[in-house]
Protein backbone atom coordinates (compact mmCIF):
# COMPACT_ATOMS: atom_id res chain seq x y z
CA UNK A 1 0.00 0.00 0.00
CA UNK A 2 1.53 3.66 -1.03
CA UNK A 3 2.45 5.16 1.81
CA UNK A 4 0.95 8.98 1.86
CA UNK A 5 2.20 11.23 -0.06
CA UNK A 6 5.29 13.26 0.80
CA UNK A 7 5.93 16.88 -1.24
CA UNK A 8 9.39 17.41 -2.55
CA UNK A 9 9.27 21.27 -1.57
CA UNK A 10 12.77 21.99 -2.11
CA UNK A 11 16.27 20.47 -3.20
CA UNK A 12 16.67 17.11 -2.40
CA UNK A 13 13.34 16.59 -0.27
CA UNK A 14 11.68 16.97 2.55
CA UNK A 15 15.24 16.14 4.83
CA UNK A 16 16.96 17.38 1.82
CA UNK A 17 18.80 14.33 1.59
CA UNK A 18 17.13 13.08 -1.39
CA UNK A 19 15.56 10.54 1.47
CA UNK A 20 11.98 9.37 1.27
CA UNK A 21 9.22 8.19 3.31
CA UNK A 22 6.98 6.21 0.70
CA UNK A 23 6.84 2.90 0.47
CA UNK A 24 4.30 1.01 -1.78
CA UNK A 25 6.74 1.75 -4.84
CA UNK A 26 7.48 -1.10 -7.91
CA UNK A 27 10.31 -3.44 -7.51
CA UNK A 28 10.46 -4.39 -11.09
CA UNK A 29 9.68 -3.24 -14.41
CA UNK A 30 7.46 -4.33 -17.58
CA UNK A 31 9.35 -5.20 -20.55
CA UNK A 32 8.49 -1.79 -21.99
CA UNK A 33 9.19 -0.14 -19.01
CA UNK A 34 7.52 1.48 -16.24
CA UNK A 35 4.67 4.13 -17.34
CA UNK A 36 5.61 7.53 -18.54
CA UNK A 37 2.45 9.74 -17.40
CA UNK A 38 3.87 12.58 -18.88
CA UNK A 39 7.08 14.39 -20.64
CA UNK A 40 7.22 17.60 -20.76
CA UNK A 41 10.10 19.84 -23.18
CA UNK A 42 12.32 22.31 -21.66
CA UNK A 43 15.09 24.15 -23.14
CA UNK A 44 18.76 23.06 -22.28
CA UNK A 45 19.35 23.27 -18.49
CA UNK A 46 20.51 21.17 -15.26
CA UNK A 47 17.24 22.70 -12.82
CA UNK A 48 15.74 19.81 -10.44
CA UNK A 49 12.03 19.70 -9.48
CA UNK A 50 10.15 20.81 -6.53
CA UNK A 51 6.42 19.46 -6.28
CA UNK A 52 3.79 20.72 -3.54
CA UNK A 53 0.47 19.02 -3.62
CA UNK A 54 -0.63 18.83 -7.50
CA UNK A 55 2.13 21.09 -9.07
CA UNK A 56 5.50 21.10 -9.84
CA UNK A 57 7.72 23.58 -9.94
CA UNK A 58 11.54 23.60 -11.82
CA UNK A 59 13.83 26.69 -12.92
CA UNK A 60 14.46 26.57 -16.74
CA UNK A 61 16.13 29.58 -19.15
CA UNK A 62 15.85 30.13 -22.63
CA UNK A 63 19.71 30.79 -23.54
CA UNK A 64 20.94 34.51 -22.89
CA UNK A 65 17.11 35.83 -23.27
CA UNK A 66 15.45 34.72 -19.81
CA UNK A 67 15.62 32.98 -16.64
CA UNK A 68 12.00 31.51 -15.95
CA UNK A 69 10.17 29.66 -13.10
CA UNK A 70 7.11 27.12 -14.59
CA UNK A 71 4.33 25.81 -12.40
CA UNK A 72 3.24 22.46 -14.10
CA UNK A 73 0.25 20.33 -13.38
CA UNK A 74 1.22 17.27 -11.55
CA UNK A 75 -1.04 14.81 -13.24
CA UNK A 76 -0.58 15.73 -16.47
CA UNK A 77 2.82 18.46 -16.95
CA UNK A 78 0.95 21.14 -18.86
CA UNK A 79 1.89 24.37 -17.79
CA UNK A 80 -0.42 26.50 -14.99
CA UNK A 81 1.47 29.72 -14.81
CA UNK A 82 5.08 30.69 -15.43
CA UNK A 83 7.54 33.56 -13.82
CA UNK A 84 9.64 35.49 -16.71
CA UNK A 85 12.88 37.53 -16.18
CA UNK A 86 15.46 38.82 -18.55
CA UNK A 87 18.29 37.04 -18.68
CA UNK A 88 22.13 38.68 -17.56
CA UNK A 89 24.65 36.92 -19.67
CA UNK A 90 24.94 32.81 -20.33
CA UNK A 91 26.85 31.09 -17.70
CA UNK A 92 29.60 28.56 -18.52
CA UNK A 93 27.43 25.17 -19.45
CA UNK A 94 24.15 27.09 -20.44
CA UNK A 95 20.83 26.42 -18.65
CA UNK A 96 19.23 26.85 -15.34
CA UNK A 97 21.37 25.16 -12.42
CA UNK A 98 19.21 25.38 -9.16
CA UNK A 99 16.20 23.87 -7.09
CA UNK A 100 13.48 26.13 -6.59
CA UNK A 101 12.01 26.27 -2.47
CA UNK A 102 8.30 26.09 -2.42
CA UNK A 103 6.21 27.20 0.30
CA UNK A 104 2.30 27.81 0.77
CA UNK A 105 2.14 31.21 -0.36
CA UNK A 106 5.33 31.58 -2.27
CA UNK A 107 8.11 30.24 -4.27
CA UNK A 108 12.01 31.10 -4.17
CA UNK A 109 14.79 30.74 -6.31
CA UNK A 110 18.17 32.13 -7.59
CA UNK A 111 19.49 32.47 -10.70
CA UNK A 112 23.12 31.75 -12.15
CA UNK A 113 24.16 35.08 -11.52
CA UNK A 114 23.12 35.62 -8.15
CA UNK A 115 19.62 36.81 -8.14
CA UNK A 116 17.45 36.08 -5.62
CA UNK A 117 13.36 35.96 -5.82
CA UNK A 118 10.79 35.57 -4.01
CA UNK A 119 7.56 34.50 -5.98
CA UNK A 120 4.11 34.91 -5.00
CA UNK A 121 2.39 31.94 -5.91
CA UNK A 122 -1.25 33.51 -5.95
CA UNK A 123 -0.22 36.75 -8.16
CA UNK A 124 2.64 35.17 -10.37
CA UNK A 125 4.87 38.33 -9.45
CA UNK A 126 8.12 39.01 -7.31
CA UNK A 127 7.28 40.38 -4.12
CA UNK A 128 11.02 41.06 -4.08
CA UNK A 129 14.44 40.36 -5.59
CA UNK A 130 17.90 41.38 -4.91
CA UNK A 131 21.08 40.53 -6.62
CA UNK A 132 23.88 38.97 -4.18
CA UNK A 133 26.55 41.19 -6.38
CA UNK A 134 25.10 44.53 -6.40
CA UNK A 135 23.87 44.32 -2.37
CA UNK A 136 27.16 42.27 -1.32
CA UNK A 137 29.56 42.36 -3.18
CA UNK A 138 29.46 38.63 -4.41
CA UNK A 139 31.91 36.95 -6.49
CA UNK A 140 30.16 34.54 -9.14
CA UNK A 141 31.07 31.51 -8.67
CA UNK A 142 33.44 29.21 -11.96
CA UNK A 143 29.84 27.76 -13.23
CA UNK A 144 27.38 30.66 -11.72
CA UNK A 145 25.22 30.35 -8.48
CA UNK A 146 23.51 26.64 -8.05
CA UNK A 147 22.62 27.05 -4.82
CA UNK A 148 19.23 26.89 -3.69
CA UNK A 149 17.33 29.50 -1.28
CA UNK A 150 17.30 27.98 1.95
CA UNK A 151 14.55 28.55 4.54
CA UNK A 152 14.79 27.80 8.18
CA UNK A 153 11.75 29.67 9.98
CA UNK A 154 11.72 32.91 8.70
CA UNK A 155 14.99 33.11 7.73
CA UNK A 156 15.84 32.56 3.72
CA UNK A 157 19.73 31.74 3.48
CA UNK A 158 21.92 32.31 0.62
CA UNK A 159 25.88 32.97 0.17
CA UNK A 160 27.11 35.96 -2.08
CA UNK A 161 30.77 34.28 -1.81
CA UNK A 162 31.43 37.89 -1.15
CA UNK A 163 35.08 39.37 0.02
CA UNK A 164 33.92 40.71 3.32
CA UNK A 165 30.76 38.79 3.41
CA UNK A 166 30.28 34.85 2.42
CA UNK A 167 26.81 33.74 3.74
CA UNK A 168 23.67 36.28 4.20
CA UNK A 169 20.24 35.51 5.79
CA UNK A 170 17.07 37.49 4.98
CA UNK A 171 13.84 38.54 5.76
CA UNK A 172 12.25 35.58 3.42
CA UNK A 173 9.35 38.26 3.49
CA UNK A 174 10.52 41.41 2.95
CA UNK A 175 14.08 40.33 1.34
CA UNK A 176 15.47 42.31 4.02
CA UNK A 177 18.84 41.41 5.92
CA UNK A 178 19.00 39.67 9.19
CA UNK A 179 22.40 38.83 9.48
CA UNK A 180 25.56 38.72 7.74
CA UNK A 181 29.07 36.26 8.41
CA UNK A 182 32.75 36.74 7.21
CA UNK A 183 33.65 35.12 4.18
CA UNK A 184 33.85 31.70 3.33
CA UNK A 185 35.79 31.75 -0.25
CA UNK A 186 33.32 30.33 -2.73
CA UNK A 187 31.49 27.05 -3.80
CA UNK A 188 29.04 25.12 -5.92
CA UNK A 189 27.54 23.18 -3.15
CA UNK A 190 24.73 23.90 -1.19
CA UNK A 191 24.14 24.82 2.44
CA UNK A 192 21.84 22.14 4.13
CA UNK A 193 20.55 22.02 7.94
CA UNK A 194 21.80 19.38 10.15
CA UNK A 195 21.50 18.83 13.75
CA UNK A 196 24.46 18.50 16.25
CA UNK A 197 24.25 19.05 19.56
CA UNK A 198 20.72 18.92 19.80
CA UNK A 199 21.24 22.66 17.88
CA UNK A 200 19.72 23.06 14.12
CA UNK A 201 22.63 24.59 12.25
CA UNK A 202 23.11 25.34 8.34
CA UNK A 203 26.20 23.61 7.14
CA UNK A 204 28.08 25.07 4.23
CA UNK A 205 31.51 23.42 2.35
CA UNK A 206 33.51 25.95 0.39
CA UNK A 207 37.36 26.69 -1.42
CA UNK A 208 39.13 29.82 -0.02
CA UNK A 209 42.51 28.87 -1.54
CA UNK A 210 42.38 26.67 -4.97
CA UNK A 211 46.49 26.44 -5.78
CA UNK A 212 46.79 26.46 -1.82
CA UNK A 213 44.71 23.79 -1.38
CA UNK A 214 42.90 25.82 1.36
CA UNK A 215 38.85 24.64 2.08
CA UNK A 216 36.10 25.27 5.00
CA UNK A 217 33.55 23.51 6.34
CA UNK A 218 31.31 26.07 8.30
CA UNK A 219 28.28 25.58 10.32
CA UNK A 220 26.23 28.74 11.78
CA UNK A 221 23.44 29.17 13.66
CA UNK A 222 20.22 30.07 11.15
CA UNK A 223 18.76 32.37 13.49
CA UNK A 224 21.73 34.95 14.12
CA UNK A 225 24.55 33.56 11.52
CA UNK A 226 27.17 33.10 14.08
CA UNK A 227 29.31 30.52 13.36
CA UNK A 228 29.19 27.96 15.67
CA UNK A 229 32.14 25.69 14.37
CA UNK A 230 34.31 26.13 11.03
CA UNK A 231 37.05 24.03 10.00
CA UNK A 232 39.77 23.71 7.52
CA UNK A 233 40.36 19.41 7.53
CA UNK A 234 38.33 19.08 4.31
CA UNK A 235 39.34 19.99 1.06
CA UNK A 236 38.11 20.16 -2.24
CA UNK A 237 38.84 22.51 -5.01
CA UNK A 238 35.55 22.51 -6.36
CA UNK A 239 32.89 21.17 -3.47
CA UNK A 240 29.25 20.21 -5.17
CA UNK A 241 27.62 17.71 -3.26
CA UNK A 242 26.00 18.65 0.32
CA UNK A 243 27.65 17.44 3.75
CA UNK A 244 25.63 14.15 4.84
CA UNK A 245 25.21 12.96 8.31
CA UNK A 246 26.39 10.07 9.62
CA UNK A 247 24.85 8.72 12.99
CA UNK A 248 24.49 11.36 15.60
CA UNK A 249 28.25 13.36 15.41
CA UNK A 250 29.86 12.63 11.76
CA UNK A 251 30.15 14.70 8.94
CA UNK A 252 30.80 12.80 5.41
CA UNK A 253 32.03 15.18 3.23
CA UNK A 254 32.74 14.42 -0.71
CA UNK A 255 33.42 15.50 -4.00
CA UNK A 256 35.07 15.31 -7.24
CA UNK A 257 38.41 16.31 -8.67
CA UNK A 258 40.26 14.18 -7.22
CA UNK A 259 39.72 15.61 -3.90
CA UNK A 260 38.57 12.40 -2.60
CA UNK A 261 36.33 12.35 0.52
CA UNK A 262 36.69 12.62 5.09
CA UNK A 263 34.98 11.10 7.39
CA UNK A 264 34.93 14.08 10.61
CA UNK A 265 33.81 13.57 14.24
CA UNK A 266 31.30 16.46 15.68
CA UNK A 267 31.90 16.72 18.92
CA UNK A 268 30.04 19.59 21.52
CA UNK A 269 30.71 20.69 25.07
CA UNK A 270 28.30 23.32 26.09
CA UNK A 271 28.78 26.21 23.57
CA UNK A 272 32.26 24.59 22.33
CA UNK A 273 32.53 22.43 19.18
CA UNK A 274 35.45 20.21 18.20
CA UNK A 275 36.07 18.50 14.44
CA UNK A 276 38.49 15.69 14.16
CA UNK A 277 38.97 13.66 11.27
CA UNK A 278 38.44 9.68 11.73
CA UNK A 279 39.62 8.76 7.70
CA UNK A 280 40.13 9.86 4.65
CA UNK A 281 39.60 8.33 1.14
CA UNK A 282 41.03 9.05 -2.44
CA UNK A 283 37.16 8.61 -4.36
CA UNK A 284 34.49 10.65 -4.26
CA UNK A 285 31.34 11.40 -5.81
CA UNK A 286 31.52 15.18 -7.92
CA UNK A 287 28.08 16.24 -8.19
CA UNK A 288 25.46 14.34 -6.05
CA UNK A 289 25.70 13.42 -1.87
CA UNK A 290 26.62 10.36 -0.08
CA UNK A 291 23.72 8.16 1.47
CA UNK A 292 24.21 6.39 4.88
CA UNK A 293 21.95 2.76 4.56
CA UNK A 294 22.03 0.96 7.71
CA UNK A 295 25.47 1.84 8.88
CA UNK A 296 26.79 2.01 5.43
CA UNK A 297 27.79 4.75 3.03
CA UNK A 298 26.94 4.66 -0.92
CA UNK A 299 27.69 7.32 -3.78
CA UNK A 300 28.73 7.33 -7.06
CA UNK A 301 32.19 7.51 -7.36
CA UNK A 302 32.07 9.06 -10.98
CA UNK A 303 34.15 12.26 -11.80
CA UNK A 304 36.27 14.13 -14.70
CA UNK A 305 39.03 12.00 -13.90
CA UNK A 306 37.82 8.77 -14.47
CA UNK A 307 34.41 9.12 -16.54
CA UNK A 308 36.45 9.61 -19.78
CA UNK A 309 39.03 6.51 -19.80
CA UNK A 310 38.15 3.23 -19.48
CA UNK A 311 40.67 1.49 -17.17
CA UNK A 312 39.76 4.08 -14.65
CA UNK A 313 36.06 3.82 -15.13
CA UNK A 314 36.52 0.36 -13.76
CA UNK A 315 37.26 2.25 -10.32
CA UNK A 316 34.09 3.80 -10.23
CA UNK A 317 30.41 3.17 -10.57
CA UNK A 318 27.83 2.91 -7.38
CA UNK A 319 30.51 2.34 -4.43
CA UNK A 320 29.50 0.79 -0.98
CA UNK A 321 31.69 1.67 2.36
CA UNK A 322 31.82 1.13 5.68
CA UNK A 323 31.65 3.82 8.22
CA UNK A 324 34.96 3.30 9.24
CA UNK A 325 36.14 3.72 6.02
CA UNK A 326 36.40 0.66 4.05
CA UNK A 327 34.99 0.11 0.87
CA UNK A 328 33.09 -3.29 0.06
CA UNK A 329 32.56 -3.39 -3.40
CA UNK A 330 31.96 -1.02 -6.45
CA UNK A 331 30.25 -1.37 -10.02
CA UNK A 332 32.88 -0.32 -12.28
CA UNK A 333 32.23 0.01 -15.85
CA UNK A 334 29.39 -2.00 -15.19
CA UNK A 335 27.40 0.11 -14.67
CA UNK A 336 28.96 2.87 -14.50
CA UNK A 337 26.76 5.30 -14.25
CA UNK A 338 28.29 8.59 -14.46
CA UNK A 339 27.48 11.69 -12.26
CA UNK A 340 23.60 10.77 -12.09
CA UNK A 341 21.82 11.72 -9.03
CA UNK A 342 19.43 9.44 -6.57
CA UNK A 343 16.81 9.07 -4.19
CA UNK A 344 16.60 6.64 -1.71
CA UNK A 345 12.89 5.21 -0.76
CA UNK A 346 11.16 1.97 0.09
CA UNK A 347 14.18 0.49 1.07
CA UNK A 348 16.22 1.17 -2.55
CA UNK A 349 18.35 3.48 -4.52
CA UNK A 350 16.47 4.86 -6.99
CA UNK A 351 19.37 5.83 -9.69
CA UNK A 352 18.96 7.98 -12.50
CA UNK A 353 22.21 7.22 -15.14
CA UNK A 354 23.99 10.65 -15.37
CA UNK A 355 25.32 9.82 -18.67
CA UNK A 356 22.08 8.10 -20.51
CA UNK A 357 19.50 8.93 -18.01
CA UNK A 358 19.14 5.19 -17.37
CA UNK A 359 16.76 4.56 -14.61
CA UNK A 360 17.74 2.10 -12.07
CA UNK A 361 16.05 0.60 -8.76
CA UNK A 362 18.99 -0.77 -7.19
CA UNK A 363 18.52 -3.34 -3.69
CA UNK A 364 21.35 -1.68 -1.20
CA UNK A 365 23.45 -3.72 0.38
CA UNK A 366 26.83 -4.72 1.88
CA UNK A 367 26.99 -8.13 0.37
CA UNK A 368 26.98 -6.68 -3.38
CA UNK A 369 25.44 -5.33 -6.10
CA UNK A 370 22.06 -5.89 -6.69
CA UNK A 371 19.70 -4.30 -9.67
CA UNK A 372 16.37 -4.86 -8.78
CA UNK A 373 15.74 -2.82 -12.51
CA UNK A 374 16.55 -0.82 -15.39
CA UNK A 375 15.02 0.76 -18.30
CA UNK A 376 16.12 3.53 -20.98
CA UNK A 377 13.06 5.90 -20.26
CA UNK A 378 14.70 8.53 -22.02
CA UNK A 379 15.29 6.38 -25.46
CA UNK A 380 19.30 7.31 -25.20
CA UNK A 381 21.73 5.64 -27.64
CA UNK A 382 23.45 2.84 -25.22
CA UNK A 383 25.49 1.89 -27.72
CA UNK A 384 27.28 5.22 -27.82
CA UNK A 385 29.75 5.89 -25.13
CA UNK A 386 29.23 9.84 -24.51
CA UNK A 387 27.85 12.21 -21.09
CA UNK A 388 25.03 13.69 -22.40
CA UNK A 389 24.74 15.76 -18.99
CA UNK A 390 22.17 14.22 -17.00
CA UNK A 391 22.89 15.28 -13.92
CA UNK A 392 19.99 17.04 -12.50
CA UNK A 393 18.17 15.43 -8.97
CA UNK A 394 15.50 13.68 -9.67
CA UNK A 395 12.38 14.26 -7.86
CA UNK A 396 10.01 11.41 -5.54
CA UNK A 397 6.19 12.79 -4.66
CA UNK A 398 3.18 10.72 -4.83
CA UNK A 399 4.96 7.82 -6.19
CA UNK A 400 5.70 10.16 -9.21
CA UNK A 401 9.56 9.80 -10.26
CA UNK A 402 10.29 13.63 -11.53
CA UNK A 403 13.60 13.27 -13.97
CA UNK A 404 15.27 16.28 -15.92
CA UNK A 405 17.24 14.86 -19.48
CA UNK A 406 18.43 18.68 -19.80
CA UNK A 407 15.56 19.77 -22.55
CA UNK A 408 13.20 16.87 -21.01
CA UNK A 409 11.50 16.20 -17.90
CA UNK A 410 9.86 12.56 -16.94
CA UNK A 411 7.39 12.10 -14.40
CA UNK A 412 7.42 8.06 -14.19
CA UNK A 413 4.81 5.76 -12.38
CA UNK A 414 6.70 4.07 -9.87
CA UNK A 415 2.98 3.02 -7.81
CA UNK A 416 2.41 -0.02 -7.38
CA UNK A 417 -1.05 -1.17 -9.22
């Protein structure tokens, strides 16, 4: 029996941690593959889904004319409204990057360049906007802003990667500041909330020093922005994927580049927080975050360097570890299954292929690999051996799979009949 449904109201889901609570979803799939409900075209972009009760929201732009947000109907993907704004330029890899954050009466999102909005979702306007350059000072970051707006009570949090100020949080109302904190360098990965301590607290990684090998890990307090604990034991020169918790005082930390991936220790005393690191390891996943399955860790340890030549694809693939920092077994070549992104619900990995946009239900466990299914929703060539860029999050709601191709987006029946 489907379990009820859960909205996807931001990036990566409810926990943002691309974790959800249905069950009731299929195990396997028809010859012909599971049911496509609906496919709607976008132009060329990388912009995951939101959904929120029967719509769904994603950021597209139509190339160096307009950044816009669309409202879809969730049962069938024809549009209900859309949000228009001129476009500032083309970032590097053209097309929308983030998530957008939906709430009851209104929907937030920032563009490449740093533009934050605040959507009403009765009217179809901005109530406000402000760009992160003009008010701060930001510095855009190598591929533009991907973050998403993140909301924690009435605070909306964003980072202008500024050089006096590195992480902002407004009025989400009125767009107005509430606080600002030093600066943090810069990044493509996005701040998430965690718990430690028994204390919410927005968790950020950035690069402050790219030839010096110099990186952050900051955590502040959502309320006020002080920064409760910051440290420089992780490094990557360009960080994507979020921080994931492990158990009740790690930090997993990941990313491409050959930066590899740490396993830290949080540990509190009264107002006081200590980092340690317990291990480190050479792979990492580039673009999407680790999962911890019942005292394991899995990701996708795809990136540049090893996505491109085939002895060292046999390194990568869908990797399982243990927390203390052994890894079990990987998939290789086979699949491989590039810089895809997952969700992980009714007890599987739910894999879209970042280089085919393959869909894969995948059984987790220490003991091996084990694909409960797979099907080429997207039609790709298999027999051609090229990324054609899939790598947007895909989207759980309803037992509705939502999955970007770049100028495509899916919504798949995974419901049980």
């Amino acid at each position: 029996m489907l379990a009820p449904a859960a909205d996807w109201p931001h990036f990566l889901g409810p926990d943002r941690n691309a974790v959800s609570g249905e069950t009731g979803l299929v195990r396997s799939f028809p010859e012909e593959g599971p049911p496509i409900l609906w496919e709607k075209e976008l132009e060329v972009g990388f912009g995951g889904c939101a959904v929120v009760g029967d719509e769904v929201f994603i950021i597209d732009r139509v190339r160096s004319e307009s950044d816009l947000l669309l409202c879809l109907d969730a049962a069938t993907g024809k549009e209900k409204w859309r949000f228009e704004n001129p476009a500032e330029g083309e970032p590097p890899f053209p097309g929308s990057r983030s998530v957008p954050t939906v709430e009851e009466d209104a929907v937030y999102f920032v563009n490449a360049f740093g533009r934050v909005f605040r959507i009403d979702r009765k009217s179809h306007k901005a109530v406000w906007d402000v760009k992160l350059d003009e008010r701060y000072d930001g510095a855009t970051p190598k591929w533009g802003w991907a973050q998403p707006a993140l909301v924690v009570g009435d605070v909306l949090i964003v980072t202008p990667f500024g050089e006096k100020i590195g992480t902002v949080g407004l009025d989400k109302k009125t767009g107005e500041e509430i606080w600002k904190s030093g600066p943090i360098g810069d990044s493509h990965s996005s701040p998430t909330v965690l718990e430690f301590g028994g204390e919410k607290q927005v968790v950020i990684i950035s690069v402050t020093d790219k030839d010096g090998k110099g990186g952050l890990v900051t955590s502040y307090r959502p309320t006020d922005g002080t920064v409760l604990w910051q440290t420089d034991l992780y490094y990557n020169k360009i960080p994507i994927p979020i921080a994931t918790k492990v158990g009740k005082d790690r930090l997993f930390v990941t990313g491409g580049y050959d930066c590899g991936s740490k396993m830290l220790k949080v540990e509190n005393s009264g107002d006081e927080y200590k980092l340690t690191e317990l291990w480190s390891a050479d792979k990492g996943s580039q673009v999407h975050p680790a999962f911890e399955i019942d005292e394991h860790l899995y990701f996708l340890a795809n990136e540049n360097s090893n996505h491109k030549v085939k002895s060292r694809r046999q390194t990568g693939g869908l990797s399982c570890w243990t927390l203390d920092g052994k890894e079990l077994w990987n998939t290789g070549d086979e699949p491989f299954m590039g810089r895809g992104g997952m969700v992980h619900a009714d007890g599987m990995l739910i894999i879209q292929d970042g280089e085919n946009g393959v869909l894969r239900l995948v059984d987790p466990s220490p003991k091996g690999f084990s694909m409960l299914a797979e099907a080429n929703v997207f039609g790709s060539d298999l027999r051609k051996r090229f990324d054609l860029k899939y790598w947007s999050p895909p989207a759980l709601s309803d037992g509705r799979l939502y999955m970007r191709g770049q100028d495509r987006l899916l919504c798949i029946d995974l419901r049980k009949k």
